[in-house]
Protein backbone atom coordinates (compact mmCIF):
# COMPACT_ATOMS: atom_id res chain seq x y z
CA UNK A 1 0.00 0.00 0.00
CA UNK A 2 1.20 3.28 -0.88
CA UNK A 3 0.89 5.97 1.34
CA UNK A 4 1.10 10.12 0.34
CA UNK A 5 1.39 13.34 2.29
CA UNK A 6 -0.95 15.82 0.85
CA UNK A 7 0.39 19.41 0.78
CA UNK A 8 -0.84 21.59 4.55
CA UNK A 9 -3.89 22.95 4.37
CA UNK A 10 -4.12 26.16 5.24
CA UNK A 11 -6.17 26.43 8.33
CA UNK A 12 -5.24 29.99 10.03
CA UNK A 13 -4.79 31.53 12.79
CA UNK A 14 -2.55 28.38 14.26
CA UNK A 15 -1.21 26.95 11.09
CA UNK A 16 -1.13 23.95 8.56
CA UNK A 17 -2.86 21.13 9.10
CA UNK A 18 -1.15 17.71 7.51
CA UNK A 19 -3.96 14.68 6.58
CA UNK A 20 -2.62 11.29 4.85
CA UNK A 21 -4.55 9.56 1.97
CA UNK A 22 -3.86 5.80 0.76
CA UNK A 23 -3.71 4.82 -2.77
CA UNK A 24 -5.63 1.51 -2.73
CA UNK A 25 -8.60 0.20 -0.69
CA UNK A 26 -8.25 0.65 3.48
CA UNK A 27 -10.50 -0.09 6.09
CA UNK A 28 -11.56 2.05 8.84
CA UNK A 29 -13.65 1.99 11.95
CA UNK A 30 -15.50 4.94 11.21
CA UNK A 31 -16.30 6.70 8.06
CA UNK A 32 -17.27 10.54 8.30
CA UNK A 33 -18.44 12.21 5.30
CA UNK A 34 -18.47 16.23 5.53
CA UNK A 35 -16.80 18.23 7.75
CA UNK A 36 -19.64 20.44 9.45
CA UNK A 37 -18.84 21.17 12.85
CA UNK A 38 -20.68 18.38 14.27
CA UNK A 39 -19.55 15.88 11.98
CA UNK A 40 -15.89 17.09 12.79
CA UNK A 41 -16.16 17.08 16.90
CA UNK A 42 -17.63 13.15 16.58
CA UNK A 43 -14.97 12.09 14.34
CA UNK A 44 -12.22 13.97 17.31
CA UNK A 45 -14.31 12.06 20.23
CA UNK A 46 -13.84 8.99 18.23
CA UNK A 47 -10.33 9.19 17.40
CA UNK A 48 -9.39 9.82 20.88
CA UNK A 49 -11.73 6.73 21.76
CA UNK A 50 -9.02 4.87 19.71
CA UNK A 51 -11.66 4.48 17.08
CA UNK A 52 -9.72 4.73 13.02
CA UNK A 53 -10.96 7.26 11.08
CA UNK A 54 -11.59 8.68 7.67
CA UNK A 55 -13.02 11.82 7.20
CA UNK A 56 -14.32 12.67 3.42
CA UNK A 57 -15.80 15.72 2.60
CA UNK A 58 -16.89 17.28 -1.32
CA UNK A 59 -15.77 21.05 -0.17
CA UNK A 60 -12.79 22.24 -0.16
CA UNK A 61 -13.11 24.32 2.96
CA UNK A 62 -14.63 22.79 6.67
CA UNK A 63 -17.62 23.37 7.80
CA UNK A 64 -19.76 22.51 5.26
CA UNK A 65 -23.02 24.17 5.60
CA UNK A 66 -21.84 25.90 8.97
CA UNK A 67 -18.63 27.28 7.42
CA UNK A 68 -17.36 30.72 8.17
CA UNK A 69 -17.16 32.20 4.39
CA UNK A 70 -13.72 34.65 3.64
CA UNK A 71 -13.15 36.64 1.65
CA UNK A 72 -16.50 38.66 1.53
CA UNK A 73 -16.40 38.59 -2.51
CA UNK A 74 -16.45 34.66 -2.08
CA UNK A 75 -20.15 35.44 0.24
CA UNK A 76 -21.37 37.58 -2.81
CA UNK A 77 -20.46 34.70 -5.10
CA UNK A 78 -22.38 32.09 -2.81
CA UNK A 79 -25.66 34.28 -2.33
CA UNK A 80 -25.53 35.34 -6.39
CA UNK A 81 -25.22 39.02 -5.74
CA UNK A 82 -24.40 41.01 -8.62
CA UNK A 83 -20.90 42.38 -8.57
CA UNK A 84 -18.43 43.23 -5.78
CA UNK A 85 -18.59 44.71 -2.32
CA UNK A 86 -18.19 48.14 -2.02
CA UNK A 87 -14.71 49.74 -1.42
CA UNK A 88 -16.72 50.93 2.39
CA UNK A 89 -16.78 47.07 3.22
CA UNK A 90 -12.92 47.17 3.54
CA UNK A 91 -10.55 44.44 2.46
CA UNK A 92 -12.34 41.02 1.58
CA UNK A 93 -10.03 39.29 3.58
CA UNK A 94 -11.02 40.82 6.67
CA UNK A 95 -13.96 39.10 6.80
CA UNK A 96 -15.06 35.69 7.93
CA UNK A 97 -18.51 35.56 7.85
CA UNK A 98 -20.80 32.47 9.65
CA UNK A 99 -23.15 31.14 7.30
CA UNK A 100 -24.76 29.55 10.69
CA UNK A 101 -24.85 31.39 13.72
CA UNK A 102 -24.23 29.99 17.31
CA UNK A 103 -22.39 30.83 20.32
CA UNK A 104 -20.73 28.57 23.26
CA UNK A 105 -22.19 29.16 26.66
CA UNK A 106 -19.75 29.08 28.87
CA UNK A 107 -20.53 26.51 31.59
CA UNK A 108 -22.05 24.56 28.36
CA UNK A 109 -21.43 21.13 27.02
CA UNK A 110 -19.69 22.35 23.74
CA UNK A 111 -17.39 24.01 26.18
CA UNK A 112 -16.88 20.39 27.91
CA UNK A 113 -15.76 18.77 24.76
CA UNK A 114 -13.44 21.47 24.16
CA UNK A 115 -11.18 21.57 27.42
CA UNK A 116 -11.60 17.56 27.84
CA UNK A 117 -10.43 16.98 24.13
CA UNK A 118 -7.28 19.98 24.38
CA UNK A 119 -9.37 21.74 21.26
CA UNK A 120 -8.83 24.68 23.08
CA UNK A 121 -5.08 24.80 22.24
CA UNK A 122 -5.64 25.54 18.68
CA UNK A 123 -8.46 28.12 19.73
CA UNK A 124 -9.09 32.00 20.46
CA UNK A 125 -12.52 33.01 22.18
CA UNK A 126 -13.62 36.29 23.29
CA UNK A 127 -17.17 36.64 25.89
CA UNK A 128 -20.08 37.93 24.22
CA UNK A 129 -20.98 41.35 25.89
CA UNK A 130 -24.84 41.56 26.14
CA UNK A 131 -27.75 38.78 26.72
CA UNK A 132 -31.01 40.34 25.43
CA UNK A 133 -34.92 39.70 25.21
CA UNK A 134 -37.26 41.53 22.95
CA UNK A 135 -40.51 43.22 24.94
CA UNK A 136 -43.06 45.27 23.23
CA UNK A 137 -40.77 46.42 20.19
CA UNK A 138 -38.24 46.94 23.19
CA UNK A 139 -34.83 45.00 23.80
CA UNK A 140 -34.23 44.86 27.87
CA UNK A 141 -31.09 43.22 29.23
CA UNK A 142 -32.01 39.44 30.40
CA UNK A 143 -32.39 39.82 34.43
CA UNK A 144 -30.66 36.44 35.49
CA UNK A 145 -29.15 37.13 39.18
CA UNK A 146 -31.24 38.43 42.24
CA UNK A 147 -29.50 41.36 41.85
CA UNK A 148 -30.14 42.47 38.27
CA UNK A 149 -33.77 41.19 39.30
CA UNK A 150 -34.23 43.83 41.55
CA UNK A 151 -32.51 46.79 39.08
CA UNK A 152 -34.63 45.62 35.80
CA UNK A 153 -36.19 47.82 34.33
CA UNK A 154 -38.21 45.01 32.35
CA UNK A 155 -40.59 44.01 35.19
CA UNK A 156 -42.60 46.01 37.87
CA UNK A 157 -41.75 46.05 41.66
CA UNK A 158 -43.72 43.38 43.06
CA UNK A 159 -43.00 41.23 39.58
CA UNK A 160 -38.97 41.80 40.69
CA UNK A 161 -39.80 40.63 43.91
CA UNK A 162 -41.46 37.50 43.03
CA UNK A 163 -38.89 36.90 40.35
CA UNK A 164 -36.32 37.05 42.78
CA UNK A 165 -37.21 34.65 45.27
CA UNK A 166 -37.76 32.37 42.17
CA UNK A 167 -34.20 32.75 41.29
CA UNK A 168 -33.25 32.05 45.05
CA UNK A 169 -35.36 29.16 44.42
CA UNK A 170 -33.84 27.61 41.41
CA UNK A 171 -30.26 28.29 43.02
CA UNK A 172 -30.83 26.54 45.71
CA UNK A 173 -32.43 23.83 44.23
CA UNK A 174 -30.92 20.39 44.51
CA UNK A 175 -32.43 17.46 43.16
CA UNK A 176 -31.05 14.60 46.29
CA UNK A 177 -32.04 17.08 48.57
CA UNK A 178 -35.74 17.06 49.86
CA UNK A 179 -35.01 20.01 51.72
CA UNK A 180 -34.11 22.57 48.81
CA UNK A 181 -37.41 21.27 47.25
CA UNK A 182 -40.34 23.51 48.86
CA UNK A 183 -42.49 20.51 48.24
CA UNK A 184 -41.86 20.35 44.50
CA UNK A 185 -41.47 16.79 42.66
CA UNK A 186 -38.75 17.60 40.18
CA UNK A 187 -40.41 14.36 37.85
CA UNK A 188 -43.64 15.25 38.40
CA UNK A 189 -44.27 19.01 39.02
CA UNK A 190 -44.18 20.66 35.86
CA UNK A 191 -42.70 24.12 34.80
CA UNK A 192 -46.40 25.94 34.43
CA UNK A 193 -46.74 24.89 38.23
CA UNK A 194 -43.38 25.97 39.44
CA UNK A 195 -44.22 29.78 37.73
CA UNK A 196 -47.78 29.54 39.61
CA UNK A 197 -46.13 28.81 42.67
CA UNK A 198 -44.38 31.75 42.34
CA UNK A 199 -46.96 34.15 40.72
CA UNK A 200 -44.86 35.23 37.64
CA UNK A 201 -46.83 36.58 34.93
CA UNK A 202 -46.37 35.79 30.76
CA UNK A 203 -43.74 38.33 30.36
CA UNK A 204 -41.58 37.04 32.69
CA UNK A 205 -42.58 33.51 31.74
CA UNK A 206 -41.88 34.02 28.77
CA UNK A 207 -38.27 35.69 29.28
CA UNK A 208 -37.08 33.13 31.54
CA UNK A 209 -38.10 29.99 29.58
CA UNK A 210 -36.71 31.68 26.27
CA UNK A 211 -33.91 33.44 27.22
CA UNK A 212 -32.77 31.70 30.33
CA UNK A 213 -33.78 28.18 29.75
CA UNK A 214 -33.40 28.44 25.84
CA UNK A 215 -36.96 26.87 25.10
CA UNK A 216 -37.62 27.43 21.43
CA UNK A 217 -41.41 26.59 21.98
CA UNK A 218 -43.52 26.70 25.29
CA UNK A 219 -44.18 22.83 25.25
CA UNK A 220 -42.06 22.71 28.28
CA UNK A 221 -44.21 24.10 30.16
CA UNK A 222 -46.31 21.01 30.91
CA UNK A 223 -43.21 18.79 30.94
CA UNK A 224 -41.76 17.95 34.67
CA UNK A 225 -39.90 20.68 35.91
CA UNK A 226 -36.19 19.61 35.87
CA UNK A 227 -34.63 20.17 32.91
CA UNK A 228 -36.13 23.74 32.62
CA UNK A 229 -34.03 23.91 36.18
CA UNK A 230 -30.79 22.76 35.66
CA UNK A 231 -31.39 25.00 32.06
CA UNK A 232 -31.66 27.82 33.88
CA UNK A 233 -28.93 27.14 36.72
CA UNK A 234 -26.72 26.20 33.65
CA UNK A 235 -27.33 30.27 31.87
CA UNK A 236 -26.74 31.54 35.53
CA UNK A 237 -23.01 29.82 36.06
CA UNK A 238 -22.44 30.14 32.74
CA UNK A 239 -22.78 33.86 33.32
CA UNK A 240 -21.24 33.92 36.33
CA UNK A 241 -17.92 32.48 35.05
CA UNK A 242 -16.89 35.93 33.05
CA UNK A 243 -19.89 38.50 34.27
CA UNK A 244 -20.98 40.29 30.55
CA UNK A 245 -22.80 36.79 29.29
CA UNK A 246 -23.02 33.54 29.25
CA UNK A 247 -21.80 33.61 25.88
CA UNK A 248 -18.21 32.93 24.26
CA UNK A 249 -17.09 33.03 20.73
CA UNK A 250 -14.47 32.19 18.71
CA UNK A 251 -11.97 34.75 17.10
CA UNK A 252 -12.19 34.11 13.31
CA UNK A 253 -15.35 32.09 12.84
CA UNK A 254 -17.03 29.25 13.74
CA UNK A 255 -15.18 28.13 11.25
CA UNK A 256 -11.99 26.87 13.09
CA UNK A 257 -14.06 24.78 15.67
CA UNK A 258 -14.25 21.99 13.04
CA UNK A 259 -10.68 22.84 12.09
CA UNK A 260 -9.82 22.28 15.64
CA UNK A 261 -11.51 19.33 16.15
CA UNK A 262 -9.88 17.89 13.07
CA UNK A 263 -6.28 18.63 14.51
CA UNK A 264 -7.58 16.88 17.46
CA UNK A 265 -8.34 13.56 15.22
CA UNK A 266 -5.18 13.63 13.48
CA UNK A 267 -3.06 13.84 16.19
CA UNK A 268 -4.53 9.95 17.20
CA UNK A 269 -4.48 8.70 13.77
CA UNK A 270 -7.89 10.77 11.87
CA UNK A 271 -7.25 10.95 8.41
CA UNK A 272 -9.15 13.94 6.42
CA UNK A 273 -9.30 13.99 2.70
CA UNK A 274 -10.90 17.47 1.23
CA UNK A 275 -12.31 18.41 -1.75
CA UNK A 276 -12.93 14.47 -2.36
CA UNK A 277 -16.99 13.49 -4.09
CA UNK A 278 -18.52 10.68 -2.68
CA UNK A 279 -19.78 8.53 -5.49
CA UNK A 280 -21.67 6.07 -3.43
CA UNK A 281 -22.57 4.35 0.12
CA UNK A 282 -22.04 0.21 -0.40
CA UNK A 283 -24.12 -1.84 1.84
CA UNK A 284 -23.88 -5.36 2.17
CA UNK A 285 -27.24 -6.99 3.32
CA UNK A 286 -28.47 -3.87 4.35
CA UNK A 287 -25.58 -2.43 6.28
CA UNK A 288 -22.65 -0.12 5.44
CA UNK A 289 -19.32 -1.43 4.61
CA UNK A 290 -17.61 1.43 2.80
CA UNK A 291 -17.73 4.44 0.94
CA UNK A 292 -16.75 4.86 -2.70
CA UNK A 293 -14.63 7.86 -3.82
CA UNK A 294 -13.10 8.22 -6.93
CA UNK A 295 -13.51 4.63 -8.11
CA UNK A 296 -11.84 3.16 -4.81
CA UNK A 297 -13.78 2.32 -1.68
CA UNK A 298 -12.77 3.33 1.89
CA UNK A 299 -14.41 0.26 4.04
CA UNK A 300 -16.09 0.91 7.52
CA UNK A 301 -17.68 -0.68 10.38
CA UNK A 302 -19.72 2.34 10.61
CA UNK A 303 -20.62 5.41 9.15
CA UNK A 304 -21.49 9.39 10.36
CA UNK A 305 -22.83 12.03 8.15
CA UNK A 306 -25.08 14.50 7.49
CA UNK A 307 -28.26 14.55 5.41
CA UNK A 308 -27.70 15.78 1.89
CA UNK A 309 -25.71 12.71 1.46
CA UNK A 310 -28.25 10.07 2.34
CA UNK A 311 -31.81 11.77 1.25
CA UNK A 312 -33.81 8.59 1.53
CA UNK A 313 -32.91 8.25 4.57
CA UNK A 314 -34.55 11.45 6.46
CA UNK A 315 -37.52 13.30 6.44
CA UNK A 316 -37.91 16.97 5.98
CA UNK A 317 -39.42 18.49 9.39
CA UNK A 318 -39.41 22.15 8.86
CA UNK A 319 -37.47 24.95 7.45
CA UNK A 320 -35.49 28.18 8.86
CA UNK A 321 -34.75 31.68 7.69
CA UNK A 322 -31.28 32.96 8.23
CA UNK A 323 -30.60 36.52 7.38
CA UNK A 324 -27.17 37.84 7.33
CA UNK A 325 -26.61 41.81 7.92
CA UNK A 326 -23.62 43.91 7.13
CA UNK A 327 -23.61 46.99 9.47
CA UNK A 328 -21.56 49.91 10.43
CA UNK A 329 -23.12 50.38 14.31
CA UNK A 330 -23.75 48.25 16.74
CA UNK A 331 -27.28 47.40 17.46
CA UNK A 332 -29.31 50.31 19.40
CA UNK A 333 -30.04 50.48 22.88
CA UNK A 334 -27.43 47.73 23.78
CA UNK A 335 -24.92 50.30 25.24
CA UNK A 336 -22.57 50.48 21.83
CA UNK A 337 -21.26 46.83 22.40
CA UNK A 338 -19.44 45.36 19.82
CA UNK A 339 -21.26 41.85 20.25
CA UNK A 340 -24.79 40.56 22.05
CA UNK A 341 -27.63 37.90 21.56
CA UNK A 342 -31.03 39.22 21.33
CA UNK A 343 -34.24 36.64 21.35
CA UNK A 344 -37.35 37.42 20.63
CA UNK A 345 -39.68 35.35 22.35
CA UNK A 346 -42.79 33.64 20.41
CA UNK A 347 -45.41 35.13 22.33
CA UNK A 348 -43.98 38.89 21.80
CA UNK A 349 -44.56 38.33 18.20
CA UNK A 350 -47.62 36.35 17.82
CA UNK A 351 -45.56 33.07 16.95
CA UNK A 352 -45.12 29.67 17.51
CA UNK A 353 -41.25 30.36 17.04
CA UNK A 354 -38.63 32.25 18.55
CA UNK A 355 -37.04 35.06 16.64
CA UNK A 356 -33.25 35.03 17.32
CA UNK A 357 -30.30 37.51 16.81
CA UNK A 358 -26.79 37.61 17.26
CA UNK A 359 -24.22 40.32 16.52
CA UNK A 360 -20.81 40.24 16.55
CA UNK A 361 -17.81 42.28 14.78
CA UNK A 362 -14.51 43.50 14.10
CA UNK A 363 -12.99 42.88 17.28
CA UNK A 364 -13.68 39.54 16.56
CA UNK A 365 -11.64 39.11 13.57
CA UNK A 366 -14.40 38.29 10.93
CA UNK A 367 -15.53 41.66 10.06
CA UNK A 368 -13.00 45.09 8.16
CA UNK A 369 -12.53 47.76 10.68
CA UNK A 370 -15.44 49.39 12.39
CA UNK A 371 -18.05 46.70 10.87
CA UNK A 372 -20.80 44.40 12.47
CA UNK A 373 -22.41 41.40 11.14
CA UNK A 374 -25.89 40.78 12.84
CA UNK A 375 -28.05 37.20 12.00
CA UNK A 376 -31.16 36.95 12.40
CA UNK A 377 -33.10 33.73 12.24
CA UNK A 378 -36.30 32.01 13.11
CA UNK A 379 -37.86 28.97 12.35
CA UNK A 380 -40.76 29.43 8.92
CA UNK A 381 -44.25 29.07 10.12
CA UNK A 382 -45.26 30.49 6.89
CA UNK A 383 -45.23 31.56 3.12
CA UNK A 384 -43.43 34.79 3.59
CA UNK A 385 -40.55 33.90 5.55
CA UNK A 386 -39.14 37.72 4.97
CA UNK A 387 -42.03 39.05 6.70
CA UNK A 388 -41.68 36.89 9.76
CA UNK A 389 -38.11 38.00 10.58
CA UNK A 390 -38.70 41.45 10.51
CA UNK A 391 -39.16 42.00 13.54
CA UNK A 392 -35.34 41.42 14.36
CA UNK A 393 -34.37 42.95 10.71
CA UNK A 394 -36.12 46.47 12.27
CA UNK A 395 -34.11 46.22 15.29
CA UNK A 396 -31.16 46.26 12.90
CA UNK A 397 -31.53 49.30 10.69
CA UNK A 398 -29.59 51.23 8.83
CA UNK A 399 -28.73 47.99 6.89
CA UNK A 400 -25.76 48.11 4.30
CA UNK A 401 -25.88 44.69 2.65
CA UNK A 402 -28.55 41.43 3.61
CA UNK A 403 -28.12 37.68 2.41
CA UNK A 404 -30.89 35.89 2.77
CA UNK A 405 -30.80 32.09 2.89
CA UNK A 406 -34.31 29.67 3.84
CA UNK A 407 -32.89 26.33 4.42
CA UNK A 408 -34.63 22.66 4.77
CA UNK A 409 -34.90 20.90 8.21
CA UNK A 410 -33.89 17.68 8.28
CA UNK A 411 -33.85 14.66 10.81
CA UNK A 412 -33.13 10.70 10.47
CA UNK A 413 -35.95 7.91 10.06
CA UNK A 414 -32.77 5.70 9.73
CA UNK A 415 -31.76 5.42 13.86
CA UNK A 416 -28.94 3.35 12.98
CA UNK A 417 -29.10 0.00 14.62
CA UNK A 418 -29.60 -1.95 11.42
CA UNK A 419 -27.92 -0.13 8.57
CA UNK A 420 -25.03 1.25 10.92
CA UNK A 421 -25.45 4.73 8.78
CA UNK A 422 -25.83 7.32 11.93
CA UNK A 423 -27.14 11.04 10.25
CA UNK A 424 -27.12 14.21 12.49
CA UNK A 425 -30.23 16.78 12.14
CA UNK A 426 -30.02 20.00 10.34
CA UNK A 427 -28.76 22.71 12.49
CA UNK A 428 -31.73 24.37 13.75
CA UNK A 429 -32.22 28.27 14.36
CA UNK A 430 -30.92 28.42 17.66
CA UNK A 431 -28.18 30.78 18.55
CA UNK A 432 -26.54 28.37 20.54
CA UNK A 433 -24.62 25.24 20.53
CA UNK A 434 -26.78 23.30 23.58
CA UNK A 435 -29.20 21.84 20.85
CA UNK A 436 -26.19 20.84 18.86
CA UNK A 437 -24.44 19.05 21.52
CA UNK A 438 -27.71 17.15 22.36
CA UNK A 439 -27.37 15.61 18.83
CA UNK A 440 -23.99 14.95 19.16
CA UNK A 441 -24.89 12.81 22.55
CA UNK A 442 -28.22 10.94 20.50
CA UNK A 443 -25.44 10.06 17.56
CA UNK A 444 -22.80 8.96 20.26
CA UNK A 445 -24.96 6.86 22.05
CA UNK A 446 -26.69 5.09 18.88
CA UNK A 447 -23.16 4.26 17.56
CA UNK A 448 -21.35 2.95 20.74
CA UNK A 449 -24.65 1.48 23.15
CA UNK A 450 -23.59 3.63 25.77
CA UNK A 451 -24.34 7.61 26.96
CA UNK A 452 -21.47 9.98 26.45
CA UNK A 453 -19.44 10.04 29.47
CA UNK A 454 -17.34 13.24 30.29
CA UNK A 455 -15.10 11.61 32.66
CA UNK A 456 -14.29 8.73 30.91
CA UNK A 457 -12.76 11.53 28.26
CA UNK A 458 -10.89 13.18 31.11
CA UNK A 459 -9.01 10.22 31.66
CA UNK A 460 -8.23 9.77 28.10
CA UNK A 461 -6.59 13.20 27.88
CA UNK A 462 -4.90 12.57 31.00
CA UNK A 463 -3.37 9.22 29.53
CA UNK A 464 -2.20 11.06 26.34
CA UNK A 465 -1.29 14.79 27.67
CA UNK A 466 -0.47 13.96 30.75
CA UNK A 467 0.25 17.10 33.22
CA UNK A 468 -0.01 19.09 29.83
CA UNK A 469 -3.74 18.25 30.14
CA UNK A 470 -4.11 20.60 33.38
């Protein structure tokens, strides 16, 4: 078998990244085909699991559909905008521009993954400045300590007061102690109960499960009341860890967390082949055995990727409106910031959705001097998908430059067990990672039997770092 070393790809700020290929047939434990973020952080979980693996993807570039786009002329080129950007937009280079839109929370599960796996050694991340919720064509700071409870300007006196000691509740809360419960069942009680108990009203209900628990409907409102707890205890110490938000990001573009991820894999074995077509998934009685490229097949035991490359196997649930905004200001009435998350809540709108924004900018290395990029996005409820964001776009104005993109929702009917083909779900319009990392968990546990465990990860760095892992 003969083995060649492609030329580095390119894969700034930290440098080249080196990926073998083999000439003639080889057989891996895992197959991953495209290098979207998620795609990338299971293929680095399951190289430091020991696992070998071959990553494939078509593009040239990672992260597929969640890519951070640079130069700007190349975003023109993808949205089919008629000529060039404007001399005002700065150099092209400058830019590095999502195509989909999420932060980190801090104390979050992303986060986890990160620090267990070392990814943070190739990675940059600055905290967001400003959490925000949408009231009455308003935007109010989200309220998320007793203290900022108290100086809100976003409830009434008595409201803060109630709010508070429901914060001092949920702080206290502890689910093996009896005694932090106040008489609550935290598998039986639901959420809509918990809020009675404390006389909140729909404003505030609808703040805190939004924009503190990160509900993108109200259906857990009738659910039992424990995730919606540790959700909100999770925003709080998230918060609490740098003070602004619970928010991080990192500097250039989502783009380098599948980069860094993909570092990760290579250093314990991962091979990644770019710009390379898949011409075919071979099954063998109904299960996956390799993947043909190029008239040579790449065998597996199993395989992880995305959608678009296995249509017959998913169904389309839904679609989502992302709208991308070039700006020279920061958004009004969030204290000239130079990055915040706004949500809109469903109810403030007259939706079944939440409306969600997030802005960053220059000083995070993806945008020319004194320039903001804003997304907006929201999940389509109906024909005129333009119309139902505009509630965010108006918070926005002036405007220099929009891309709009409506994309297809898509989820598995194929689970796995049988065909051992394991497909993630679309990325949906969340501004946040948490829904992400869920799927990354479901896919885990479908491929290997067993839930993800964080420690068992902790003592695989240790094994391989060492005292470099502290």
């Amino acid at each position: 078998m003969v083995i060649e070393i492609s030329k580095p790809l390119n894969v700034s700020p930290s440098g080249p990244l080196w990926f073998l290929y083999c000439t003639h047939c080889y057989y891996n434990d895992y197959n991953v085909i495209n290098c979207e973020a998620l795609e990338c952080i299971l293929s680095g979980i399951m190289s430091v699991k020991g696992k070998k693996v071959l990553h494939m993807d078509r593009n040239s570039y990672y992260g597929g559909e969640s890519a951070s786009i640079t130069p700007l002329e190349d975003l023109y080129k993808r949205f089919s905008l008629p000529g060039s950007p404007p001399e005002s937009m700065g150099k092209g280079r400058d830019w590095n521009v999502d195509l989909v839109p999420k932060f980190l929370m801090a104390n979050g599960q992303l986060v986890r993954m990160l620090l267990i796996t070392q990814v943070t050694r190739y990675l940059d991340f600055k905290v967001i400045e400003g959490s925000y919720v949408y009231k009455g064509g308003k935007i109010y700071k989200v309220p998320s300590t007793e203290t900022e409870a108290l100086a809100s300007s976003l409830m009434g006196l008595f409201e803060k007061r109630r709010f508070r000691k429901f914060l001092v509740f949920v702080a206290n809360f502890d689910e093996n102690d009896p005694k932090t419960m106040e008489g609550v069942d935290p598998k039986k009680t639901t959420m809509r109960a918990i809020f009675q108990k404390f006389s909140l009203g729909q404003e505030v209900i609808d703040f805190t499960g939004h924009s503190l628990a990160l509900y993108r409907t109200d259906e857990y409102l009738d659910l039992p009341c424990l995730d919606a707890i540790n959700r909100i205890k999770l925003y709080s110490e998230s918060l609490a860890r740098y003070g602004k938000s619970p928010y991080l990001y990192p500097l250039y573009g989502l783009g380098e967390l599948p980069q860094g991820f993909a570092r990760l894999s290579a250093i314990f074995g991962g091979t990644y082949m770019l710009n390379k077509s898949v011409e075919e998934i071979v099954m063998e009685n109904g299960k996956v055995v390799g993947v043909k490229s190029e008239g040579e097949i790449a065998k597996c035991k199993q395989l992880i990727c995305d959608p678009s490359y296995v249509m017959d196997r998913v169904k389309k649930v839904g679609q989502v409106i992302r709208v991308i905004c070039i700006m020279s200001h920061p958004i009004a009435n969030t204290g000239d910031i130079n990055s915040c998350q706004i949500i809109i809540p469903q109810n403030q709108v007259n939706r079944k959705h939440d409306i969600y924004v997030c802005m960053i900018s220059f000083a995070h290395n993806v945008a020319a001097s004194g320039k903001y990029i804003a997304i907006a996005s929201t999940t389509v409820e109906t024909n005129d998908p333009e119309k139902e964001i505009k509630p965010a776009l108006d918070l926005l104005e002036p405007i220099e430059q929009k891309f709009v993109s409506i994309s297809d929702l898509y989820e598995p009917t194929d689970v796995g067990t049988e065909s051992q083909i394991f497909i993630s779900r679309s990325y949906d319009a969340t501004t946040h990672f948490e829904t992400t990392c869920d799927d990354i968990k479901d896919i885990y546990k479908r491929m290997t039997g067993s839930d993800f465990d964080f420690a068992e990860m902790e003592r695989r760095k240790q094994d391989v770092f060492g005292d470099a892992a502290e």
